[in-house]
PDB file of N, CA and C in Angstrom:
ATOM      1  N   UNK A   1       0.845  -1.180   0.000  1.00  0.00           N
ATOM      2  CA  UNK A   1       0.000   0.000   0.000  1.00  0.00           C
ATOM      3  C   UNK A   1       0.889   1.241   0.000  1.00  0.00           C
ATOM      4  N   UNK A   2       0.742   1.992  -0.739  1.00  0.00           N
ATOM      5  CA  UNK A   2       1.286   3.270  -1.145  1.00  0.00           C
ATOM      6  C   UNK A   2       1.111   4.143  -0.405  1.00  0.00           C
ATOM      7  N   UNK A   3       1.657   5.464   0.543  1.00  0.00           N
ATOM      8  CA  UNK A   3       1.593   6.287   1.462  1.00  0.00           C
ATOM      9  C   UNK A   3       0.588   7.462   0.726  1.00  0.00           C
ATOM     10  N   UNK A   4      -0.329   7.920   1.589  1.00  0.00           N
ATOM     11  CA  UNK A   4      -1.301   9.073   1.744  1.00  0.00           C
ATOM     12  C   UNK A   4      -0.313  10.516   1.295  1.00  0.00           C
ATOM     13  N   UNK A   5      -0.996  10.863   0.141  1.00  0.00           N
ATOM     14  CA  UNK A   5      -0.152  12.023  -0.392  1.00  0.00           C
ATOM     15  C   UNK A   5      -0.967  13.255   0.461  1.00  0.00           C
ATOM     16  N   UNK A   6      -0.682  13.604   1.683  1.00  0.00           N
ATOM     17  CA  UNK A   6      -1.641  14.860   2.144  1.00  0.00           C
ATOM     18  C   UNK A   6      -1.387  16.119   1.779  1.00  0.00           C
ATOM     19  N   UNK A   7      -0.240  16.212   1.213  1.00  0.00           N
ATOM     20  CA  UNK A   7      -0.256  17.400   0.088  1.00  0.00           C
ATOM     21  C   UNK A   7      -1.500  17.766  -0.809  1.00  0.00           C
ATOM     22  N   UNK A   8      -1.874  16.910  -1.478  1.00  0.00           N
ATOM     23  CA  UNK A   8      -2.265  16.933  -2.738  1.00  0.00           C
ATOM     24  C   UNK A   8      -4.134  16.349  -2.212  1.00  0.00           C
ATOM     25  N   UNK A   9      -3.946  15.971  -0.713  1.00  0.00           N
ATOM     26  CA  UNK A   9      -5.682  15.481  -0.416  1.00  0.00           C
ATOM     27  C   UNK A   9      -5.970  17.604   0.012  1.00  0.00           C
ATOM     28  N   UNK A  10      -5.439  18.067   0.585  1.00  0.00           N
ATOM     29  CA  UNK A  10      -5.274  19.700   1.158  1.00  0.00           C
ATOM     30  C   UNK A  10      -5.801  20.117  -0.238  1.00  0.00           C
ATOM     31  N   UNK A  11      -4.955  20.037  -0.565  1.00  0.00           N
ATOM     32  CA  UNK A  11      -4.893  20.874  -2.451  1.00  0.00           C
ATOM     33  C   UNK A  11      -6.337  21.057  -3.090  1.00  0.00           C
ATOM     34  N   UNK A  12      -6.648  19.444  -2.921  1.00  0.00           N
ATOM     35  CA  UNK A  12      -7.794  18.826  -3.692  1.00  0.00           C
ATOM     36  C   UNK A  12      -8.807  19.177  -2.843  1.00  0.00           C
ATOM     37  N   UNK A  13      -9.197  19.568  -1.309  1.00  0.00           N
ATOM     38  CA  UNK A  13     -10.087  20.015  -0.703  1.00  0.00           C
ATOM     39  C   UNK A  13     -10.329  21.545  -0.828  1.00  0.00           C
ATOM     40  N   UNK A  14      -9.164  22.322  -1.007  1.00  0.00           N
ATOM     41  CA  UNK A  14      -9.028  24.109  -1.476  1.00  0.00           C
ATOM     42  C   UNK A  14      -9.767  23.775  -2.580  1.00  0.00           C
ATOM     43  N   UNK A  15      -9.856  23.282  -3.708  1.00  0.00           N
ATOM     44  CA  UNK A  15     -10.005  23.067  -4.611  1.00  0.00           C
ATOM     45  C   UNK A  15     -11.503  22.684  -4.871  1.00  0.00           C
ATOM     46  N   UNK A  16     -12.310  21.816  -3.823  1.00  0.00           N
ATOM     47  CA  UNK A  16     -13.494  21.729  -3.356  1.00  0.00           C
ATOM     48  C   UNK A  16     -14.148  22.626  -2.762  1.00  0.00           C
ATOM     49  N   UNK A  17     -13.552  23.460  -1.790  1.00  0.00           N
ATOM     50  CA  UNK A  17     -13.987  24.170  -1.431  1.00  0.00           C
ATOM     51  C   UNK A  17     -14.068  25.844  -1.976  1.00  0.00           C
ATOM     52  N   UNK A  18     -12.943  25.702  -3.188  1.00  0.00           N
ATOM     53  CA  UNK A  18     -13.337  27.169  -3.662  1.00  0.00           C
ATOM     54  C   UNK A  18     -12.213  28.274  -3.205  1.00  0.00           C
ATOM     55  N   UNK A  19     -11.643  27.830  -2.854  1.00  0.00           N
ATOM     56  CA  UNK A  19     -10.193  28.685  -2.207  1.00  0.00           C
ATOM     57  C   UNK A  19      -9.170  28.265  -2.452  1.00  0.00           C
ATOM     58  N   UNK A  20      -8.627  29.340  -2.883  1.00  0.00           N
ATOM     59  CA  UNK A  20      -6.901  29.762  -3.574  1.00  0.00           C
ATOM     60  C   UNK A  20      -6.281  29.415  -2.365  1.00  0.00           C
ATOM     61  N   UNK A  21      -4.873  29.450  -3.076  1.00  0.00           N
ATOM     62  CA  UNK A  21      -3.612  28.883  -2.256  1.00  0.00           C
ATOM     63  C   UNK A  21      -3.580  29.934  -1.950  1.00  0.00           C
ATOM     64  N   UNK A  22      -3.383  31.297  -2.327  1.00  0.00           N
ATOM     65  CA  UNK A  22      -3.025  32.296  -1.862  1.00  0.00           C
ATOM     66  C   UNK A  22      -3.252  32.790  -0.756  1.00  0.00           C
ATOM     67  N   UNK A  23      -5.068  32.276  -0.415  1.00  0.00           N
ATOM     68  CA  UNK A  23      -5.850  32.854   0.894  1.00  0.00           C
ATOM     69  C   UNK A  23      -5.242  31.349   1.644  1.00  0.00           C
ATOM     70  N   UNK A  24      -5.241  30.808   1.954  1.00  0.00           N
ATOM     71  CA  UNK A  24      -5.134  28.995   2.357  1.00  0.00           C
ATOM     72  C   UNK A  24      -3.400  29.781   3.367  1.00  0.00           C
ATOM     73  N   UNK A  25      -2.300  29.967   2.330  1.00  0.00           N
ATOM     74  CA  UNK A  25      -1.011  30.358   3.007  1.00  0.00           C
ATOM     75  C   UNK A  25      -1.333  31.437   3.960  1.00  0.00           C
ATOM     76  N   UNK A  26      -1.916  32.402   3.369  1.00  0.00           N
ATOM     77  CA  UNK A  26      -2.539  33.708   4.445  1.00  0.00           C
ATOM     78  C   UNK A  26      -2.626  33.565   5.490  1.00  0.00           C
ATOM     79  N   UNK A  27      -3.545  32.386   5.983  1.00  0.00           N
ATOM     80  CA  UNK A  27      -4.456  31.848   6.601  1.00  0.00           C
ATOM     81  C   UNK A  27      -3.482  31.171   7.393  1.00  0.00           C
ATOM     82  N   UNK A  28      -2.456  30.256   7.165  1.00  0.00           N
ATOM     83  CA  UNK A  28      -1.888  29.388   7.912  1.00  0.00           C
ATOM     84  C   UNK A  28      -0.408  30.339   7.938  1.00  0.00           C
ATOM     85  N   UNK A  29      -0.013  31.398   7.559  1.00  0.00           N
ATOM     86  CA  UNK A  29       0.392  32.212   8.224  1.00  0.00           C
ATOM     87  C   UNK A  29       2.004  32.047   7.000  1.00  0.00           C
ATOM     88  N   UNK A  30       1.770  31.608   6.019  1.00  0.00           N
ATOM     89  CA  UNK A  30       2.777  31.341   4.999  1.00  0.00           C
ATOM     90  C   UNK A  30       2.809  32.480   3.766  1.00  0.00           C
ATOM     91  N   UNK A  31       3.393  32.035   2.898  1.00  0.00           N
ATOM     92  CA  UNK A  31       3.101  32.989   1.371  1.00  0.00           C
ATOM     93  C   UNK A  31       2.656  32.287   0.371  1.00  0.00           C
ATOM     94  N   UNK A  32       2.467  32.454  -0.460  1.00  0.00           N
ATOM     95  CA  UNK A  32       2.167  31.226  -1.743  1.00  0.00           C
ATOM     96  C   UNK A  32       2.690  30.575  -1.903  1.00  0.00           C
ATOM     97  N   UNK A  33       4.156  31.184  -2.446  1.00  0.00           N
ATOM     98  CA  UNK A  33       4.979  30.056  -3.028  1.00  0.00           C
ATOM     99  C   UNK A  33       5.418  28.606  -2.352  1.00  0.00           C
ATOM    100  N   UNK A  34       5.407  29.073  -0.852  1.00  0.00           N
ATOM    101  CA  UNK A  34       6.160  27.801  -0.320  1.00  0.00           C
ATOM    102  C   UNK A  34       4.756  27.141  -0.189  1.00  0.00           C
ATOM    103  N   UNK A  35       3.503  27.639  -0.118  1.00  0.00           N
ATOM    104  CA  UNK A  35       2.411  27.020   0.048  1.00  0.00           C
ATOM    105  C   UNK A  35       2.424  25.833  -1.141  1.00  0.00           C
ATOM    106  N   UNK A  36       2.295  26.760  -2.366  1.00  0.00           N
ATOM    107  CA  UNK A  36       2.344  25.708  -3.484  1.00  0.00           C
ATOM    108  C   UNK A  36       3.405  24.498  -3.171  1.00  0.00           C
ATOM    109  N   UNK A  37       4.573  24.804  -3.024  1.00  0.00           N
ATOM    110  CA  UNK A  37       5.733  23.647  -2.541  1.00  0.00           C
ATOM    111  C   UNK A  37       5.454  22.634  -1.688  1.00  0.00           C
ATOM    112  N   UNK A  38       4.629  23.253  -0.015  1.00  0.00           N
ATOM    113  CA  UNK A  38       4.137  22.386   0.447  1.00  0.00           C
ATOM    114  C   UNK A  38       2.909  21.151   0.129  1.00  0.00           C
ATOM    115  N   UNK A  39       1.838  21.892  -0.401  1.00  0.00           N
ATOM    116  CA  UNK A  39       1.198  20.785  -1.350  1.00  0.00           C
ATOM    117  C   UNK A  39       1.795  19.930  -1.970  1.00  0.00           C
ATOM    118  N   UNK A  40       2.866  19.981  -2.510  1.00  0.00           N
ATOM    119  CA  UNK A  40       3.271  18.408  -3.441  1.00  0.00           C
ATOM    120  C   UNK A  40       4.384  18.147  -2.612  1.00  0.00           C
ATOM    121  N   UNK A  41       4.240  18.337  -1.332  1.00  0.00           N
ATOM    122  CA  UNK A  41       4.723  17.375  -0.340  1.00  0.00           C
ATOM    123  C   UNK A  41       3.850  15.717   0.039  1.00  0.00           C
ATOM    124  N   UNK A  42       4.074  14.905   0.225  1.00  0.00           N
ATOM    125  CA  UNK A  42       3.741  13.784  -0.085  1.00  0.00           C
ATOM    126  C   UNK A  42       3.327  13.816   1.622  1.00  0.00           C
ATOM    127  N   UNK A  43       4.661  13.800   2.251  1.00  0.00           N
ATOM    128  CA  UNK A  43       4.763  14.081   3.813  1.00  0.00           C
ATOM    129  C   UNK A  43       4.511  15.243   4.463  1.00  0.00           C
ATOM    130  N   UNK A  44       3.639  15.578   5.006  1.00  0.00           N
ATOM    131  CA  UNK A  44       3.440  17.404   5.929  1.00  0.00           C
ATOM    132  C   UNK A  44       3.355  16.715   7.353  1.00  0.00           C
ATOM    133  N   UNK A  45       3.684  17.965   8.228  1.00  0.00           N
ATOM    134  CA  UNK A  45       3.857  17.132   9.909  1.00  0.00           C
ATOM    135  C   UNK A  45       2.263  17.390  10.350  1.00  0.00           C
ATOM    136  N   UNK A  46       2.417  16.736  11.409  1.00  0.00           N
ATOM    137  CA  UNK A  46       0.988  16.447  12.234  1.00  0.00           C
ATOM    138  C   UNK A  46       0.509  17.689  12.314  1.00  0.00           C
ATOM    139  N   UNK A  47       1.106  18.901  12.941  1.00  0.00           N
ATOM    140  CA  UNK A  47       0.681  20.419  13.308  1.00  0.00           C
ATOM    141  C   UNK A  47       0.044  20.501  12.499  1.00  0.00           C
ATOM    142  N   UNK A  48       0.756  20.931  10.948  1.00  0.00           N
ATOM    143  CA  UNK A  48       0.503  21.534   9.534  1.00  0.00           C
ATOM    144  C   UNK A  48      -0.928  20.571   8.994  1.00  0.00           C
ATOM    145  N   UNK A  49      -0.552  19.845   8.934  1.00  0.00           N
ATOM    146  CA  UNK A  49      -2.165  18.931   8.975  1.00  0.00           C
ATOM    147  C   UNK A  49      -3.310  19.344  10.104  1.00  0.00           C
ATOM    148  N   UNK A  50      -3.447  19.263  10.981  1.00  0.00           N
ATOM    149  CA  UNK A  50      -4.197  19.341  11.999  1.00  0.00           C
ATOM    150  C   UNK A  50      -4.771  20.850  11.648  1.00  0.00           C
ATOM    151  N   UNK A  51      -3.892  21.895  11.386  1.00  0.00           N
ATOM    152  CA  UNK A  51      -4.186  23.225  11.402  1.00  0.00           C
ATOM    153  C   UNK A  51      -5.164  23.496  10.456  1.00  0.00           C
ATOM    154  N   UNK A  52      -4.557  22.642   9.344  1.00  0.00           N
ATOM    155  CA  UNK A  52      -5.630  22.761   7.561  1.00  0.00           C
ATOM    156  C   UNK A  52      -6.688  21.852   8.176  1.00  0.00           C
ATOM    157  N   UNK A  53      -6.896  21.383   9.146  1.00  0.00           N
ATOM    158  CA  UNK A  53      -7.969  20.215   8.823  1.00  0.00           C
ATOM    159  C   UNK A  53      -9.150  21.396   9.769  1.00  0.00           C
ATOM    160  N   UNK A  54      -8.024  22.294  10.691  1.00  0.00           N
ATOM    161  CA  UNK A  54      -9.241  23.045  11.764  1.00  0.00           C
ATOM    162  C   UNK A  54      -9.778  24.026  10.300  1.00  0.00           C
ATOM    163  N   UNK A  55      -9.003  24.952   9.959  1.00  0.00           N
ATOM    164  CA  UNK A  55      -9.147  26.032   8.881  1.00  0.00           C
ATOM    165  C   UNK A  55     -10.121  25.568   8.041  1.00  0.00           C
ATOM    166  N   UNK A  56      -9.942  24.509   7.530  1.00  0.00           N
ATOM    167  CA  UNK A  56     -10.947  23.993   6.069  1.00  0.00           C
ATOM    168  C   UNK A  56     -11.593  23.124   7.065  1.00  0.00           C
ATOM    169  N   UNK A  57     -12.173  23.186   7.949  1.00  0.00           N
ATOM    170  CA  UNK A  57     -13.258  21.831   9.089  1.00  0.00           C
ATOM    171  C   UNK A  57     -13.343  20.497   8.303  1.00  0.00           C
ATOM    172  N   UNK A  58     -11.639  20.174   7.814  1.00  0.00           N
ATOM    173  CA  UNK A  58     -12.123  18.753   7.102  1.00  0.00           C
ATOM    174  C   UNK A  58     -11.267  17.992   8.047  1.00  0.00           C
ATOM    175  N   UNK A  59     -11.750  16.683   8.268  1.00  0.00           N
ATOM    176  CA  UNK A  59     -10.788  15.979   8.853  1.00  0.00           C
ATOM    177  C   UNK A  59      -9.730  14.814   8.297  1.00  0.00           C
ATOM    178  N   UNK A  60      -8.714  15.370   8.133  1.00  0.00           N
ATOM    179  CA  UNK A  60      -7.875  15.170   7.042  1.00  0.00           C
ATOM    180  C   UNK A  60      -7.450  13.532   7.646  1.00  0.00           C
ATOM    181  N   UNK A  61      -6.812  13.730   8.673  1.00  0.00           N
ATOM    182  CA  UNK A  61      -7.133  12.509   9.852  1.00  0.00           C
ATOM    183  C   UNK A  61      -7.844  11.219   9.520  1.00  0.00           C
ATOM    184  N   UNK A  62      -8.817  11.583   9.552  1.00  0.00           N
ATOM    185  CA  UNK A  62      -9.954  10.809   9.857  1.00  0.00           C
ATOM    186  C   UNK A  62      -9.753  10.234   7.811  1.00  0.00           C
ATOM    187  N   UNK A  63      -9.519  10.898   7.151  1.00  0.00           N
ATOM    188  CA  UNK A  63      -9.262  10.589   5.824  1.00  0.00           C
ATOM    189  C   UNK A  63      -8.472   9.337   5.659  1.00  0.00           C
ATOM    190  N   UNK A  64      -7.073   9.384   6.321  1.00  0.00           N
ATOM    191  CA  UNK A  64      -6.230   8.805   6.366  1.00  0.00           C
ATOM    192  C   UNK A  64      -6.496   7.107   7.356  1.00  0.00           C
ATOM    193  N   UNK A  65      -7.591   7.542   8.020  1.00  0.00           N
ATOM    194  CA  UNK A  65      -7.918   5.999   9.375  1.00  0.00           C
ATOM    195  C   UNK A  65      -8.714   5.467   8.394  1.00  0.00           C
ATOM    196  N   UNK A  66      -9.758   5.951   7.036  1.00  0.00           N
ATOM    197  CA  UNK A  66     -10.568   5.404   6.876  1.00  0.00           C
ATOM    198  C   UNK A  66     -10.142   4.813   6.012  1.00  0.00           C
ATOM    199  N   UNK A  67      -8.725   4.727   4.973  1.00  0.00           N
ATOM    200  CA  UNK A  67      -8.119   4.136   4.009  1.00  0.00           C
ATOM    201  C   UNK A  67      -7.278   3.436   4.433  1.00  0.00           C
ATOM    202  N   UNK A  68      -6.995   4.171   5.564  1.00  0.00           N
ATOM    203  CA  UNK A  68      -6.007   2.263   6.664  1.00  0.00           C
ATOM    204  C   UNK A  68      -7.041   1.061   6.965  1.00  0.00           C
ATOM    205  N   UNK A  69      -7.771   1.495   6.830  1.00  0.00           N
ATOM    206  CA  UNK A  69      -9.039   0.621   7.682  1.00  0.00           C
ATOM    207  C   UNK A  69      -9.637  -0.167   6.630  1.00  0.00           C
ATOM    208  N   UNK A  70     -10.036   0.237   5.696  1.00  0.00           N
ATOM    209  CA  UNK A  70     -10.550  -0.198   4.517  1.00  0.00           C
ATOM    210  C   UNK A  70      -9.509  -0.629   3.583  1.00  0.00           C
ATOM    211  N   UNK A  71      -8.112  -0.574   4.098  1.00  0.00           N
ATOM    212  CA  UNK A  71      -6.796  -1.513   3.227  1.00  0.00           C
ATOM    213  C   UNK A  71      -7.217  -1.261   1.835  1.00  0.00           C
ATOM    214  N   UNK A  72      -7.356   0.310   1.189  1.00  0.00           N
ATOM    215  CA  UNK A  72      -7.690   0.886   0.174  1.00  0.00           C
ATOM    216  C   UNK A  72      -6.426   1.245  -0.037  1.00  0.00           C
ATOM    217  N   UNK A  73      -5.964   1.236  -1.813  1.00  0.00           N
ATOM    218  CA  UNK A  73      -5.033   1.683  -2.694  1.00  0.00           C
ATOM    219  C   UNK A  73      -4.742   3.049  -1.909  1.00  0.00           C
ATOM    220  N   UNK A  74      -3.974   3.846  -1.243  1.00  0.00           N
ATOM    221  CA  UNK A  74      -3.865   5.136  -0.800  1.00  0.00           C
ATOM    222  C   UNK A  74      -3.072   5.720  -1.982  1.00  0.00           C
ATOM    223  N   UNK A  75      -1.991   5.047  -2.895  1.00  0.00           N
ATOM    224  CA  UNK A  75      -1.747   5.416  -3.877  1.00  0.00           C
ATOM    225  C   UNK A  75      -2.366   6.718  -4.601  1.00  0.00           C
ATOM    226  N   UNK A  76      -3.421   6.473  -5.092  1.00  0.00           N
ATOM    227  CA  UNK A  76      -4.462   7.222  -5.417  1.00  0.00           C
ATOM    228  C   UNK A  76      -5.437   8.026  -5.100  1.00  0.00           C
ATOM    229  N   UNK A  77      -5.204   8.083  -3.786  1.00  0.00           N
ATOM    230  CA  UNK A  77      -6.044   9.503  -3.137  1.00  0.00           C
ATOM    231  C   UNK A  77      -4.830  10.342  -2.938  1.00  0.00           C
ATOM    232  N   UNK A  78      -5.725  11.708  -3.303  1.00  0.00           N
ATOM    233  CA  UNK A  78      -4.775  12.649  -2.733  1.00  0.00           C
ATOM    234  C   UNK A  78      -3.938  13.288  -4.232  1.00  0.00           C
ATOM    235  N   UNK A  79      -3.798  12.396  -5.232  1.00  0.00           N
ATOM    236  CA  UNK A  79      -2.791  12.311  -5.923  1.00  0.00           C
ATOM    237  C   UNK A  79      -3.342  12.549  -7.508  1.00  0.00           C
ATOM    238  N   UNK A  80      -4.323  12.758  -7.811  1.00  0.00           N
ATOM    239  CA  UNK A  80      -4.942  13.704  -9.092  1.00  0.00           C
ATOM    240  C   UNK A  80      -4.573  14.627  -9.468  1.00  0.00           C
ATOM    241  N   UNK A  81      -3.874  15.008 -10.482  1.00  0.00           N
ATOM    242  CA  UNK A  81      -3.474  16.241 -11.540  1.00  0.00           C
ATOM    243  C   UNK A  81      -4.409  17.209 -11.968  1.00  0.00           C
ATOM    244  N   UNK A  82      -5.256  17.924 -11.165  1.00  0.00           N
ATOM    245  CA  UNK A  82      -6.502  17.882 -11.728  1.00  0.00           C
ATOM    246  C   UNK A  82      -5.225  19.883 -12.024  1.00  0.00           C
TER     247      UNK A  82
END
């Protein structure tokens, strides 16, 4: 099983929800650019997760237990070119 890209599940929820990276870095107290960088991080730490999951009320977490749990391809979440 392939590791949870939470870069790119973040990305893909801004992206759901209608909000730029630009406001997203603002918000978590960054600038764009490294924002963009951090997204196609594969790996982000617990804080940086936890913080996007309070900001965007998704539980990014809970994303990640339900594809351990269900021994689902993780490969493929998270990880769309869209």
């Amino acid at each position: 099983m392939n590791d949870i890209h939470f870069g790119h599940l973040i990305r893909d929820e801004l992206r759901r929800q209608r909000y730029g990276v630009a406001w997203f870095a603002k918000e978590m107290g960054s600038d764009r650019s490294n924002m963009y960088k951090l997204l196609e991080r594969q790996h982000l730490n617990s804080d940086f997760i936890l913080r996007a999951s309070r900001l965007l009320q998704h539980d990014f977490f809970g994303d990640a237990s339900a594809l351990f749990h269900k021994g689902a391809d993780a490969g493929s979440v998270g990880s769309s070119n869209q």
